[in-house]
N, C-alpha and C. Protein backbone atom coordinates (compact mmCIF):
# COMPACT_ATOMS: atom_id res chain seq x y z
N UNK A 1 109.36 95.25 74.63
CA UNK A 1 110.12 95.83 75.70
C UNK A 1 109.58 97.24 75.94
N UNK A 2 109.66 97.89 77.26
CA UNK A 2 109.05 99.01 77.32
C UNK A 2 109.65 99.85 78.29
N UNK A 3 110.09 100.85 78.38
CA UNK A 3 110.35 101.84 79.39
C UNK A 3 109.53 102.05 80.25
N UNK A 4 108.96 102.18 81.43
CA UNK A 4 108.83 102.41 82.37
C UNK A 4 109.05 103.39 83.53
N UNK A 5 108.71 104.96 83.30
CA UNK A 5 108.61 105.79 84.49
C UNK A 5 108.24 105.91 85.50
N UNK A 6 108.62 105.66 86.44
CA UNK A 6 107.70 105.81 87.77
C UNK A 6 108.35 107.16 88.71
N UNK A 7 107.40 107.58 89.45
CA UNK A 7 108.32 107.96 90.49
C UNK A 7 108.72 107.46 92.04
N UNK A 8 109.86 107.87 92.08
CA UNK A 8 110.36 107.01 93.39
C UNK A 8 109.91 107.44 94.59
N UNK A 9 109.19 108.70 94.57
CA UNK A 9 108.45 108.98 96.03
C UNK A 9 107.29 108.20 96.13
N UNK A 10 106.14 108.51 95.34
CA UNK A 10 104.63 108.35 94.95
C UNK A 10 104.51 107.41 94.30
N UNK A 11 105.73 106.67 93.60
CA UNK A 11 105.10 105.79 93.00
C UNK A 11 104.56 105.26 91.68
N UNK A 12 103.94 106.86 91.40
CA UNK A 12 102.83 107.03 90.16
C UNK A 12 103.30 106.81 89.37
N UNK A 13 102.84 106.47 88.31
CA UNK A 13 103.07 106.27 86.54
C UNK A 13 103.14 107.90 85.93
N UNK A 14 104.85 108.05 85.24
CA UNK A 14 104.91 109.39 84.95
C UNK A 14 104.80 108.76 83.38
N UNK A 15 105.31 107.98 82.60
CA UNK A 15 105.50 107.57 81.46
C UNK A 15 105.56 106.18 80.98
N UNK A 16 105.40 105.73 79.89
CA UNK A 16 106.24 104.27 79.32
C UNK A 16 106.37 104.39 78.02
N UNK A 17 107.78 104.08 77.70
CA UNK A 17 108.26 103.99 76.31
C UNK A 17 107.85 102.86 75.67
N UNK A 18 107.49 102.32 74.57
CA UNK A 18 107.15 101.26 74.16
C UNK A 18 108.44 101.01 72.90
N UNK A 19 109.39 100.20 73.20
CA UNK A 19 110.46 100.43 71.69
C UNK A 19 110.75 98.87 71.82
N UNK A 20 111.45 98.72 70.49
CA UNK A 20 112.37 97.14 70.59
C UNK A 20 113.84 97.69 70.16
N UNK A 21 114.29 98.80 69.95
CA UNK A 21 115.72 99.16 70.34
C UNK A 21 115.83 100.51 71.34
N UNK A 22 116.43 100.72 71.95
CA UNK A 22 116.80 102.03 72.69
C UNK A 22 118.23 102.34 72.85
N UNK A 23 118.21 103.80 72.49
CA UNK A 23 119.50 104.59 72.59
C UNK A 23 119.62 104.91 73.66
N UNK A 24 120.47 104.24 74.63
CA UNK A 24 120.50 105.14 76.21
C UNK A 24 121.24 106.00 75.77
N UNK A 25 122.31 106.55 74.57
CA UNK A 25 122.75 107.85 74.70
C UNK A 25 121.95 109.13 74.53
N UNK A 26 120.87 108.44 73.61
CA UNK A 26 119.81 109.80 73.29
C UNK A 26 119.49 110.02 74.69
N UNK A 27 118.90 109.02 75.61
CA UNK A 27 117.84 108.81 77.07
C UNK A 27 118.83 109.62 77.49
N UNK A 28 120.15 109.57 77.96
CA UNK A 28 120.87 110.46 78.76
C UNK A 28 121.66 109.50 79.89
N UNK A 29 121.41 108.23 79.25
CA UNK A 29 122.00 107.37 80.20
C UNK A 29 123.40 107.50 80.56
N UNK A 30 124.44 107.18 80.04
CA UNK A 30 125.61 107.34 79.61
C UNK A 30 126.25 108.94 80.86
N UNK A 31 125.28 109.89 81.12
CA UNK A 31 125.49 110.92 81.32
C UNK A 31 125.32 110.70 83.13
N UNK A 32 124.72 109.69 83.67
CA UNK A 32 124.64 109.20 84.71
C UNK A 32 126.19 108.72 85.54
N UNK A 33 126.12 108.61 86.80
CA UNK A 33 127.35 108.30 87.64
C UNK A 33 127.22 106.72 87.30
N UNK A 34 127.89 105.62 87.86
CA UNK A 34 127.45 104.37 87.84
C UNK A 34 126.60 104.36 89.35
N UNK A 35 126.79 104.88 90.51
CA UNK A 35 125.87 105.25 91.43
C UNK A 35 124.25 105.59 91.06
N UNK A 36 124.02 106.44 90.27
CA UNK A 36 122.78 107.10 90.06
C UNK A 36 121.96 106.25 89.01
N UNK A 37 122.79 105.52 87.90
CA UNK A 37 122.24 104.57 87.39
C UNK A 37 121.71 102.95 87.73
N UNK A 38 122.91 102.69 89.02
CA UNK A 38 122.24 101.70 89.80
C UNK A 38 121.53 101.84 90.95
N UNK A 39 121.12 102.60 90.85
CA UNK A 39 119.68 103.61 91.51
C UNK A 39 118.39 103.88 91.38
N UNK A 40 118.55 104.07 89.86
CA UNK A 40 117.51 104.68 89.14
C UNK A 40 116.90 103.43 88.05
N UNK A 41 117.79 102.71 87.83
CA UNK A 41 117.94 101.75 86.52
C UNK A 41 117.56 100.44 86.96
N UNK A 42 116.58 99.81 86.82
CA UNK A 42 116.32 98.16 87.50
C UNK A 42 115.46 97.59 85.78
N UNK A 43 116.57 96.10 85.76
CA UNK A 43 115.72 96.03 84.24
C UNK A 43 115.15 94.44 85.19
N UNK A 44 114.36 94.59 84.31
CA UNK A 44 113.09 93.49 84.81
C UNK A 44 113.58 92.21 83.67
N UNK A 45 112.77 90.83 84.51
CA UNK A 45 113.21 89.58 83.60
C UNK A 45 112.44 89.55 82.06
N UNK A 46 111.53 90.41 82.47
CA UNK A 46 110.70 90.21 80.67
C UNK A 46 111.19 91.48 79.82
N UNK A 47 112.71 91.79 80.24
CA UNK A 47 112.62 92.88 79.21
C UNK A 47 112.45 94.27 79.67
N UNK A 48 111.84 94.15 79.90
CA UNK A 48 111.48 95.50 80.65
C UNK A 48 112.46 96.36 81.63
N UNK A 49 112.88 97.61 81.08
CA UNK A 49 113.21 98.71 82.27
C UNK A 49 112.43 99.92 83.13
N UNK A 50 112.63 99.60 84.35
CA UNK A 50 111.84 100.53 85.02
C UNK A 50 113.11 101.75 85.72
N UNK A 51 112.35 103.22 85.49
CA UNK A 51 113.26 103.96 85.70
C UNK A 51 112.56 104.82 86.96
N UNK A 52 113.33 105.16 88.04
CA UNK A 52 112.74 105.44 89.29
C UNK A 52 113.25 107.38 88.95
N UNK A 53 112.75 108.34 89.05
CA UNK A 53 112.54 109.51 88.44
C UNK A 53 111.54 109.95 89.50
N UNK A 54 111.49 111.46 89.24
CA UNK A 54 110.45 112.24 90.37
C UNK A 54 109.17 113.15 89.72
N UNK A 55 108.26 113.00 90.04
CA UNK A 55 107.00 113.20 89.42
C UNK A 55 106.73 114.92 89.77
N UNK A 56 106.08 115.84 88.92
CA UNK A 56 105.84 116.87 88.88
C UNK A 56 105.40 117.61 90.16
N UNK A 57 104.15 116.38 90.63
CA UNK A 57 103.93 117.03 92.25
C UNK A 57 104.60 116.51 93.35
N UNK A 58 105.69 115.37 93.20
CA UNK A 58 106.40 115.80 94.46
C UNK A 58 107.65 116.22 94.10
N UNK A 59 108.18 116.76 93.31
CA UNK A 59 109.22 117.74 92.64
C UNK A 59 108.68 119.34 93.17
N UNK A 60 107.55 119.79 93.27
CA UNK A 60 106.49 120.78 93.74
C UNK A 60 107.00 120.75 95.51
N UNK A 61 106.75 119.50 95.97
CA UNK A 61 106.58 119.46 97.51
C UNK A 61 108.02 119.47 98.13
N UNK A 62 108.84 119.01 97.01
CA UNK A 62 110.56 119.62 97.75
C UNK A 62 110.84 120.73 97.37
N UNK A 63 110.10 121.25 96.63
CA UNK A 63 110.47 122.71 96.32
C UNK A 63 109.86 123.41 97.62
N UNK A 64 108.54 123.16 98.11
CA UNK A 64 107.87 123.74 99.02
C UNK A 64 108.51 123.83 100.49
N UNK A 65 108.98 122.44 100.56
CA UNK A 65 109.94 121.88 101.82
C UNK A 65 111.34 120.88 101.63
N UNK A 66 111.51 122.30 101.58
CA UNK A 66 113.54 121.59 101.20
C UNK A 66 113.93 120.42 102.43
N UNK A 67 113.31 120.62 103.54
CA UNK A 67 113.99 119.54 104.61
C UNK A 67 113.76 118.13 104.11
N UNK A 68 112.36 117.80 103.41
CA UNK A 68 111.97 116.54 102.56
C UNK A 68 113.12 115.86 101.74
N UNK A 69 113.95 116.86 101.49
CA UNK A 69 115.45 115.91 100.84
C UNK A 69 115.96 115.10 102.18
N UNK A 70 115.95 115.39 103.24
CA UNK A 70 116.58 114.51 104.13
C UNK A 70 116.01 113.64 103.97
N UNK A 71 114.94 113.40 103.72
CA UNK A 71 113.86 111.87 104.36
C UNK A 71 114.20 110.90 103.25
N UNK A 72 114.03 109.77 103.22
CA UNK A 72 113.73 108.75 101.90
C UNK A 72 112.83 108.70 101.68
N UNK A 73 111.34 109.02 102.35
CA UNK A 73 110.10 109.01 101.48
C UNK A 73 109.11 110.11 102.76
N UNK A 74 108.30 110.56 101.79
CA UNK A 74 107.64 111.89 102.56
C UNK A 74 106.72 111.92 102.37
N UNK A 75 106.08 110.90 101.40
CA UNK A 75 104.60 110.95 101.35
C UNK A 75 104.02 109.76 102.70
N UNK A 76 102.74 109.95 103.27
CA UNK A 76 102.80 109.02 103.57
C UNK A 76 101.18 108.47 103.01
């Protein structure tokens, strides 16, 4: 089973956990709305969770252009 980072703008591969138990309290799960977790949180049929998260450079590009929070995706 493996964790899975991506980000939800770009796409890109930020991380992957590789475990056969996980603490979502350590992860910070628990600390989530039930909104933001069924958001962010999609577990796959083999096991696998993929977690939708924001990557360093487009975390950079809403900093640069705050209006980019309106949009759902800004890269193109």
């Amino acid at each position: 089973m493996a964790i899975v980072y991506n980000c939800k703008h770009c796409n890109s591969l930020i991380g992957q956990l590789d475990q056969q138990m996980i603490d979502t309290q350590a992860l910070g799960w628990n600390d989530l709305s039930v909104e933001d977790r069924n958001e962010m949180i999609q577990y796959k049929g083999n096991g696998d969770i993929h977690i939708k998260t924001i990557c360093e450079d487009c975390q950079e590009s809403l900093e640069k252009n705050p209006n980019y929070h309106e949009l759902d995706y800004f890269i193109q």
